[in-house]
Structure formats: C-alpha cells, structure tokens
C-alpha atoms as a PDB file:
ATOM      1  CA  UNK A   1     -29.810   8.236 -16.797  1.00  0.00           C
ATOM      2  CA  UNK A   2     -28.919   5.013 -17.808  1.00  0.00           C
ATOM      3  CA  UNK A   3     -29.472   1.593 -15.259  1.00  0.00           C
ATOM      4  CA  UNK A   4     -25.514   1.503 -14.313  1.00  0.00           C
ATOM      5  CA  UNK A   5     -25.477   5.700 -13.767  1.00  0.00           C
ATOM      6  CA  UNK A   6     -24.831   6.400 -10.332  1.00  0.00           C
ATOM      7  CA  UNK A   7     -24.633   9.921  -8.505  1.00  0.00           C
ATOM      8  CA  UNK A   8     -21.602   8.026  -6.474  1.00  0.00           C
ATOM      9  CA  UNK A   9     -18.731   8.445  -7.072  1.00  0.00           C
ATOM     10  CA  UNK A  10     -16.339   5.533  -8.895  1.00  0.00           C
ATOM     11  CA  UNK A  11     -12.952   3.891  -7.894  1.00  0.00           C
ATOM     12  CA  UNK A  12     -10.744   2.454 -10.458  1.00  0.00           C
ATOM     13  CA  UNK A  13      -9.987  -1.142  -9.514  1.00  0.00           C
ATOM     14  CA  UNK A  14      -6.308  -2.438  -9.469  1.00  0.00           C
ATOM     15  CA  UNK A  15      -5.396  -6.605  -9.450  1.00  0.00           C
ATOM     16  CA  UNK A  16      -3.505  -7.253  -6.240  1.00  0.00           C
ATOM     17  CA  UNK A  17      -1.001 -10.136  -7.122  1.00  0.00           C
ATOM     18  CA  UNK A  18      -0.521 -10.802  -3.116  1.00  0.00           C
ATOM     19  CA  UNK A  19      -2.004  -9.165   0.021  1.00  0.00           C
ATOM     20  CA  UNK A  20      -5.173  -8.151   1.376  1.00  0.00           C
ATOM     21  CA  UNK A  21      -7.219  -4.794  -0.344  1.00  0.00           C
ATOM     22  CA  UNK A  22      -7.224  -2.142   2.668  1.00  0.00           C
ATOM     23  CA  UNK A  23     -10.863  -0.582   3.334  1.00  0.00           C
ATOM     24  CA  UNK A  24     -13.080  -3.853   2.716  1.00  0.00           C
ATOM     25  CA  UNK A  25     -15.545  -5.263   4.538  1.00  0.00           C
ATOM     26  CA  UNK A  26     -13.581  -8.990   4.067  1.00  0.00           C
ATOM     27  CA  UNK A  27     -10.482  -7.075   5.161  1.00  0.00           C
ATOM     28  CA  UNK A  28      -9.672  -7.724   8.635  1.00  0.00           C
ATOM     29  CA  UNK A  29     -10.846 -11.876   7.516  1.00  0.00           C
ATOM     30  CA  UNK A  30      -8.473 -11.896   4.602  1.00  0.00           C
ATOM     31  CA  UNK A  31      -5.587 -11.023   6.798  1.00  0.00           C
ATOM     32  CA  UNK A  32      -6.399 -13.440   9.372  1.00  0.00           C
ATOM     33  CA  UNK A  33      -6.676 -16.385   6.428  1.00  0.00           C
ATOM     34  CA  UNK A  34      -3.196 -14.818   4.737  1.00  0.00           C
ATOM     35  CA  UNK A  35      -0.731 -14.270   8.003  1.00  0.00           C
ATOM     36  CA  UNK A  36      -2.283 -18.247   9.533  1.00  0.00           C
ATOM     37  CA  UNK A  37       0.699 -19.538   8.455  1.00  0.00           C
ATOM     38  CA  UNK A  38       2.869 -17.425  10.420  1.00  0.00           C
ATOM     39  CA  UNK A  39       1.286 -18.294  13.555  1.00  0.00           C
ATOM     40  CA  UNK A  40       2.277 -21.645  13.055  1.00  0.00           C
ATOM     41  CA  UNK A  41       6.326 -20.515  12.301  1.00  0.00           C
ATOM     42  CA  UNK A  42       6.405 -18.542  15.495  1.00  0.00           C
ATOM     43  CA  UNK A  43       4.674 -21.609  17.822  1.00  0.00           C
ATOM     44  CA  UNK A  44       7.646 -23.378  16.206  1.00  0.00           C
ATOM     45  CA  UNK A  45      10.108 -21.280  17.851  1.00  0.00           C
ATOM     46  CA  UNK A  46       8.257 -21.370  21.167  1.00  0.00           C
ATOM     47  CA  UNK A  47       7.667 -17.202  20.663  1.00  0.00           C
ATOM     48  CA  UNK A  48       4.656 -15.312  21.621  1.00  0.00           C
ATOM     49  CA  UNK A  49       2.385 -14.076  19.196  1.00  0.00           C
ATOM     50  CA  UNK A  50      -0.536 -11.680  18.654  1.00  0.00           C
ATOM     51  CA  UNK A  51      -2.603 -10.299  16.105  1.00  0.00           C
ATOM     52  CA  UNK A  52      -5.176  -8.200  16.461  1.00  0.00           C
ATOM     53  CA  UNK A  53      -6.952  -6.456  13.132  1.00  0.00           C
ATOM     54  CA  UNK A  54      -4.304  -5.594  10.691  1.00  0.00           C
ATOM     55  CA  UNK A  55      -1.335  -6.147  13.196  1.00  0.00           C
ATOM     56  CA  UNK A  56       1.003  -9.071  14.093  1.00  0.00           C
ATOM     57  CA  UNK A  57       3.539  -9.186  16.962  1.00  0.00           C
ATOM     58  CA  UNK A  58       5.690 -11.234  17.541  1.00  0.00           C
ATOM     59  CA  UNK A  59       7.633 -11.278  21.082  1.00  0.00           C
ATOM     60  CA  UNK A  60       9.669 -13.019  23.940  1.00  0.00           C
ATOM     61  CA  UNK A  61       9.568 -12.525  27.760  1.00  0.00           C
ATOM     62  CA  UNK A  62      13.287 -13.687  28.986  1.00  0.00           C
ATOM     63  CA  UNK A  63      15.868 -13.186  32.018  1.00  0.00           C
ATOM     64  CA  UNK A  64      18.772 -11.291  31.513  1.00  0.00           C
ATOM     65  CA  UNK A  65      21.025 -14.335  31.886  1.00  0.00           C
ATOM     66  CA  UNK A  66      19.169 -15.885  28.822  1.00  0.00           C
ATOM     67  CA  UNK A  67      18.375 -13.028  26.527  1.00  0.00           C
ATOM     68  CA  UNK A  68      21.110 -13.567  24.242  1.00  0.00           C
ATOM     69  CA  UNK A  69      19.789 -16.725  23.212  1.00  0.00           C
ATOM     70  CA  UNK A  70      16.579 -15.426  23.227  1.00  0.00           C
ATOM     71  CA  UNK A  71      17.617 -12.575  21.187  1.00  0.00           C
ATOM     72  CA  UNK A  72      19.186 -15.168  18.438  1.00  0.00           C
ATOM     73  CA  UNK A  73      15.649 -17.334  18.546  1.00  0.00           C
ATOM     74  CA  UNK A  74      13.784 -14.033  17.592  1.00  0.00           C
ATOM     75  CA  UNK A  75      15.956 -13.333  14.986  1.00  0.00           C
ATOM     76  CA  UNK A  76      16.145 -16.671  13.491  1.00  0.00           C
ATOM     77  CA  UNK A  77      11.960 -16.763  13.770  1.00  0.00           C
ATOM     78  CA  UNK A  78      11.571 -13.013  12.316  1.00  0.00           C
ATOM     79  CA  UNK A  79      14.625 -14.306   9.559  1.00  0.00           C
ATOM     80  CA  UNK A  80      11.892 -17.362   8.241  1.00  0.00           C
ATOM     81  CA  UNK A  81       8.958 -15.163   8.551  1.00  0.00           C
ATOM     82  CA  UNK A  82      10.308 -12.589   6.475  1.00  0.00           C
ATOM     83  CA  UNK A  83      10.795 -15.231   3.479  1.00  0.00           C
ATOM     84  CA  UNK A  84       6.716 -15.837   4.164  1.00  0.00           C
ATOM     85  CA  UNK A  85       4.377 -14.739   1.377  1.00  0.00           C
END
C-alpha cells in the first residue's frame, strides 16, 4: 500500500463554472456569499425576503384592492433576479 492508497472510496471531481458544490462543508456559506446580491434586488422592490440553508423566498403581504400592483412588482423583481448569476 502506497502513502495516497486509501480503503475509501474516491469521487471523480468535476469544475463547476457557476454555483455552489452540493454536500460540502462550505456549502450552506457559499450560497449565502453567491445569492447576497439578490437580497439587495428584492430590498429594491420593497419585497420580503428569506433564505434559510439552500432556499430563497421571495414574497409580498398585500390587500386585495392592491394586489394587482403588487402582483406586477413581484414579477418585475422575480423578472431581474432571474437575469442574476
């Protein structure tokens, strides 16, 4: 048995061009650093947000007299953070 022999077994690695690698221990930081930004795009469009390990939400508490322009904000904040990443 040679020094880099192991009785575990091995993974083949694959380059991730954008995203955060599911199962590591950085994990549930990465994602936090990487989605930061849309935080900051929702705030913009006075929405609720929340984010909890590998999970955002964005959302909107309206009346019914108002929900159609509430409906149209949504879209138009879900519309720019769609284009993010």
């Amino acid at each position: 048995m040679t020094p880099f022999d192991t009785p575990y077994p091995t993974f083949n690695c694959s380059a991730y061009a954008e995203g955060v690698p599911q199962g590591s221990v950085l994990g549930p930081i990465l994602f936090v650093l990487y989605t930061a930004e849309i935080g900051r795009i929702v705030a913009r469009y006075g929405l609720g947000f929340h984010q909890y390990a590998d999970d955002c939400q964005i959302y909107v508490a309206t009346s019914v007299t108002t929900a159609h322009s509430a409906v149209d904000q949504l879209s138009r904040c879900v519309f720019t953070t769609s284009k993010f990443g």
